[in-house]
Protein backbone atom coordinates (compact mmCIF):
# COMPACT_ATOMS: atom_id res chain seq x y z
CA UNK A 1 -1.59 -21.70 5.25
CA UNK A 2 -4.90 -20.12 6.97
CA UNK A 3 -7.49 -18.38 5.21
CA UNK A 4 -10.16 -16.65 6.88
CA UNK A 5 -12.76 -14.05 5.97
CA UNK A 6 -12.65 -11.01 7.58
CA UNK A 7 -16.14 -9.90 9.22
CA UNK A 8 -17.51 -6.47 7.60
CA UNK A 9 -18.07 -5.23 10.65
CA UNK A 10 -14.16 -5.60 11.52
CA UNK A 11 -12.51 -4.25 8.20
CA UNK A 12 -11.45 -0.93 10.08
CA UNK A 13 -9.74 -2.45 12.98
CA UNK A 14 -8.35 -5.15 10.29
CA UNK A 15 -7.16 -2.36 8.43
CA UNK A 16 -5.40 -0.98 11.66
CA UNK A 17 -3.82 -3.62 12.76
CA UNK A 18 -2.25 -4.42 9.26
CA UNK A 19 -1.36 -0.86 8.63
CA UNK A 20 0.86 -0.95 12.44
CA UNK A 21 1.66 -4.71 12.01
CA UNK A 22 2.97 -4.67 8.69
CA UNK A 23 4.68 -0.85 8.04
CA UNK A 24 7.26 -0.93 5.47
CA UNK A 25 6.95 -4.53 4.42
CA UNK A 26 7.41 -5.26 0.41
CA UNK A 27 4.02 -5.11 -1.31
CA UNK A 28 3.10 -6.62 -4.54
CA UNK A 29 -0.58 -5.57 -5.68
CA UNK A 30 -2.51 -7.44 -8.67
CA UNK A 31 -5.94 -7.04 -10.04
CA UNK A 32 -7.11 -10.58 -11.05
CA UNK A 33 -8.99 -10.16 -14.34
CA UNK A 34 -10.86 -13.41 -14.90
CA UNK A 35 -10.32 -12.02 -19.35
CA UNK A 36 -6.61 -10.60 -19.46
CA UNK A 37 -5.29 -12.84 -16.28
CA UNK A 38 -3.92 -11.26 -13.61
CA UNK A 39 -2.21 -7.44 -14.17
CA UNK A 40 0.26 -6.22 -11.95
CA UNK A 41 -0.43 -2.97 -10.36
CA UNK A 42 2.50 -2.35 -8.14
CA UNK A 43 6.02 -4.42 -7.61
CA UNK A 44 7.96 -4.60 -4.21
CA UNK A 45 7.26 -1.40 -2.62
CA UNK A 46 7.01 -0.62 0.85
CA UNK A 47 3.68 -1.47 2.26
CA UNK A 48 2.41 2.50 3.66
CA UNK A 49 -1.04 1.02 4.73
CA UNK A 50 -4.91 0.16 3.57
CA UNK A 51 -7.90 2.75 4.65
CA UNK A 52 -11.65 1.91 4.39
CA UNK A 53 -13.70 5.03 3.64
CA UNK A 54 -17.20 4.87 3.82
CA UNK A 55 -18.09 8.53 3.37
CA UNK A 56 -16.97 11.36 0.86
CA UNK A 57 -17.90 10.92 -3.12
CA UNK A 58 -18.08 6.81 -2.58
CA UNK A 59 -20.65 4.55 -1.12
CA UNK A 60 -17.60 2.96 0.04
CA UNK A 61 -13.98 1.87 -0.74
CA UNK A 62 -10.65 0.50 0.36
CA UNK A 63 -7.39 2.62 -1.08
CA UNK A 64 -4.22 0.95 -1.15
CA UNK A 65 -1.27 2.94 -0.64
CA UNK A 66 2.20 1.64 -1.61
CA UNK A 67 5.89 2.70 -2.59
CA UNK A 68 7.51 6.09 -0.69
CA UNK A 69 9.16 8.36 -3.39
CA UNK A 70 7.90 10.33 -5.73
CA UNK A 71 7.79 8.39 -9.31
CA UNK A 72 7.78 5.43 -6.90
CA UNK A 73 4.09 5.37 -5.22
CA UNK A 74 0.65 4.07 -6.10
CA UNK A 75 -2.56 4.10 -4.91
CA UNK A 76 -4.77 1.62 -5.79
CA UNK A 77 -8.71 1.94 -4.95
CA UNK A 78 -11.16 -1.17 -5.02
CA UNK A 79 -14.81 0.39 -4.86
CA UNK A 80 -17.74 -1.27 -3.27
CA UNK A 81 -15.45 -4.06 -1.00
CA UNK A 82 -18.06 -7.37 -1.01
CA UNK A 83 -15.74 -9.95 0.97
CA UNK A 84 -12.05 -9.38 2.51
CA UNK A 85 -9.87 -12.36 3.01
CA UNK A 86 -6.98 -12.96 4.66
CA UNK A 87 -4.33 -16.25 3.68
CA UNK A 88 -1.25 -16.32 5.96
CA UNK A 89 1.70 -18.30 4.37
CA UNK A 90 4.34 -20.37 6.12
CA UNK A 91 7.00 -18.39 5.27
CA UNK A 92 5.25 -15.19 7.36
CA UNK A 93 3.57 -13.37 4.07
CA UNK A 94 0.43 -12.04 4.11
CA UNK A 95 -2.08 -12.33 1.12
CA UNK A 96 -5.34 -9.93 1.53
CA UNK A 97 -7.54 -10.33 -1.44
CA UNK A 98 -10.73 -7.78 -1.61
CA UNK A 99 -13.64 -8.79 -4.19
CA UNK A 100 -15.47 -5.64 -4.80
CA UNK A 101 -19.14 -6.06 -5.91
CA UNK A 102 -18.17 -5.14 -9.93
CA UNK A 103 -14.97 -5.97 -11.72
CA UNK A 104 -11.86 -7.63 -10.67
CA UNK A 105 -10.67 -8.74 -7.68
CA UNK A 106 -7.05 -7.15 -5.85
CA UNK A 107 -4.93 -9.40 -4.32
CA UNK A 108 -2.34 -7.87 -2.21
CA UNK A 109 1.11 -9.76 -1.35
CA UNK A 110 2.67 -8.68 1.84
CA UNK A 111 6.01 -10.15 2.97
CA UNK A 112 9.10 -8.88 5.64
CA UNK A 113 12.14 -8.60 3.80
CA UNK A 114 14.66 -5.75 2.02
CA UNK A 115 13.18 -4.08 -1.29
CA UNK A 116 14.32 -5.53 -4.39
């Protein structure tokens, strides 16, 4: 297992490379809550990518997209992105966790493999 913090100045490209790297992989995202523990967001959907947006109604923030049906699909948005870290797992998974400047941090779980 590696972890590594990705460089602010490097979250697009990051972004990028996951988003081409890791299409359609199963996605579990969680928002750990240091109160209520850690709350599951979305479940084994297909991964549809990460954007970093530092213009529009934000200062700045990642969105999270997931799932590809209707009824299916969540986005998940993580305002004011701090730090950005990347574990990679033995078994090929992918764990990105963002800590945004207030409230809880979002860990997304990335791994190859058929939807459940």
């Amino acid at each position: 297992m590696v972890t590594c913090t990705i460089p602010e100045d490097q979250w697009t490209e990051f972004f990028d490379h996951l988003n081409h790297d890791q299409a359609d992989w199963i996605t579990t995202i969680q928002v750990l809550h240091g109160q209520y523990g850690p709350q599951s967001v979305a479940m084994n959907l297909p991964f549809q990518g990460i954007s970093f947006d530092t213009k529009g109604t934000r200062p700045s923030s990642v969105q999270i997209s997931a799932g590809n049906r209707a009824g299916n699909h969540v986005n998940h948005v993580v305002d004011l992105p701090l730090h950005i870290r990347q574990t990679k797992e033995l078994d090929g998974s992918i764990d990105v966790q963002i800590e945004p400047a207030n409230g809880p941090v979002t860990l997304i779980h990335l791994h190859d493999g058929p939807v459940h």
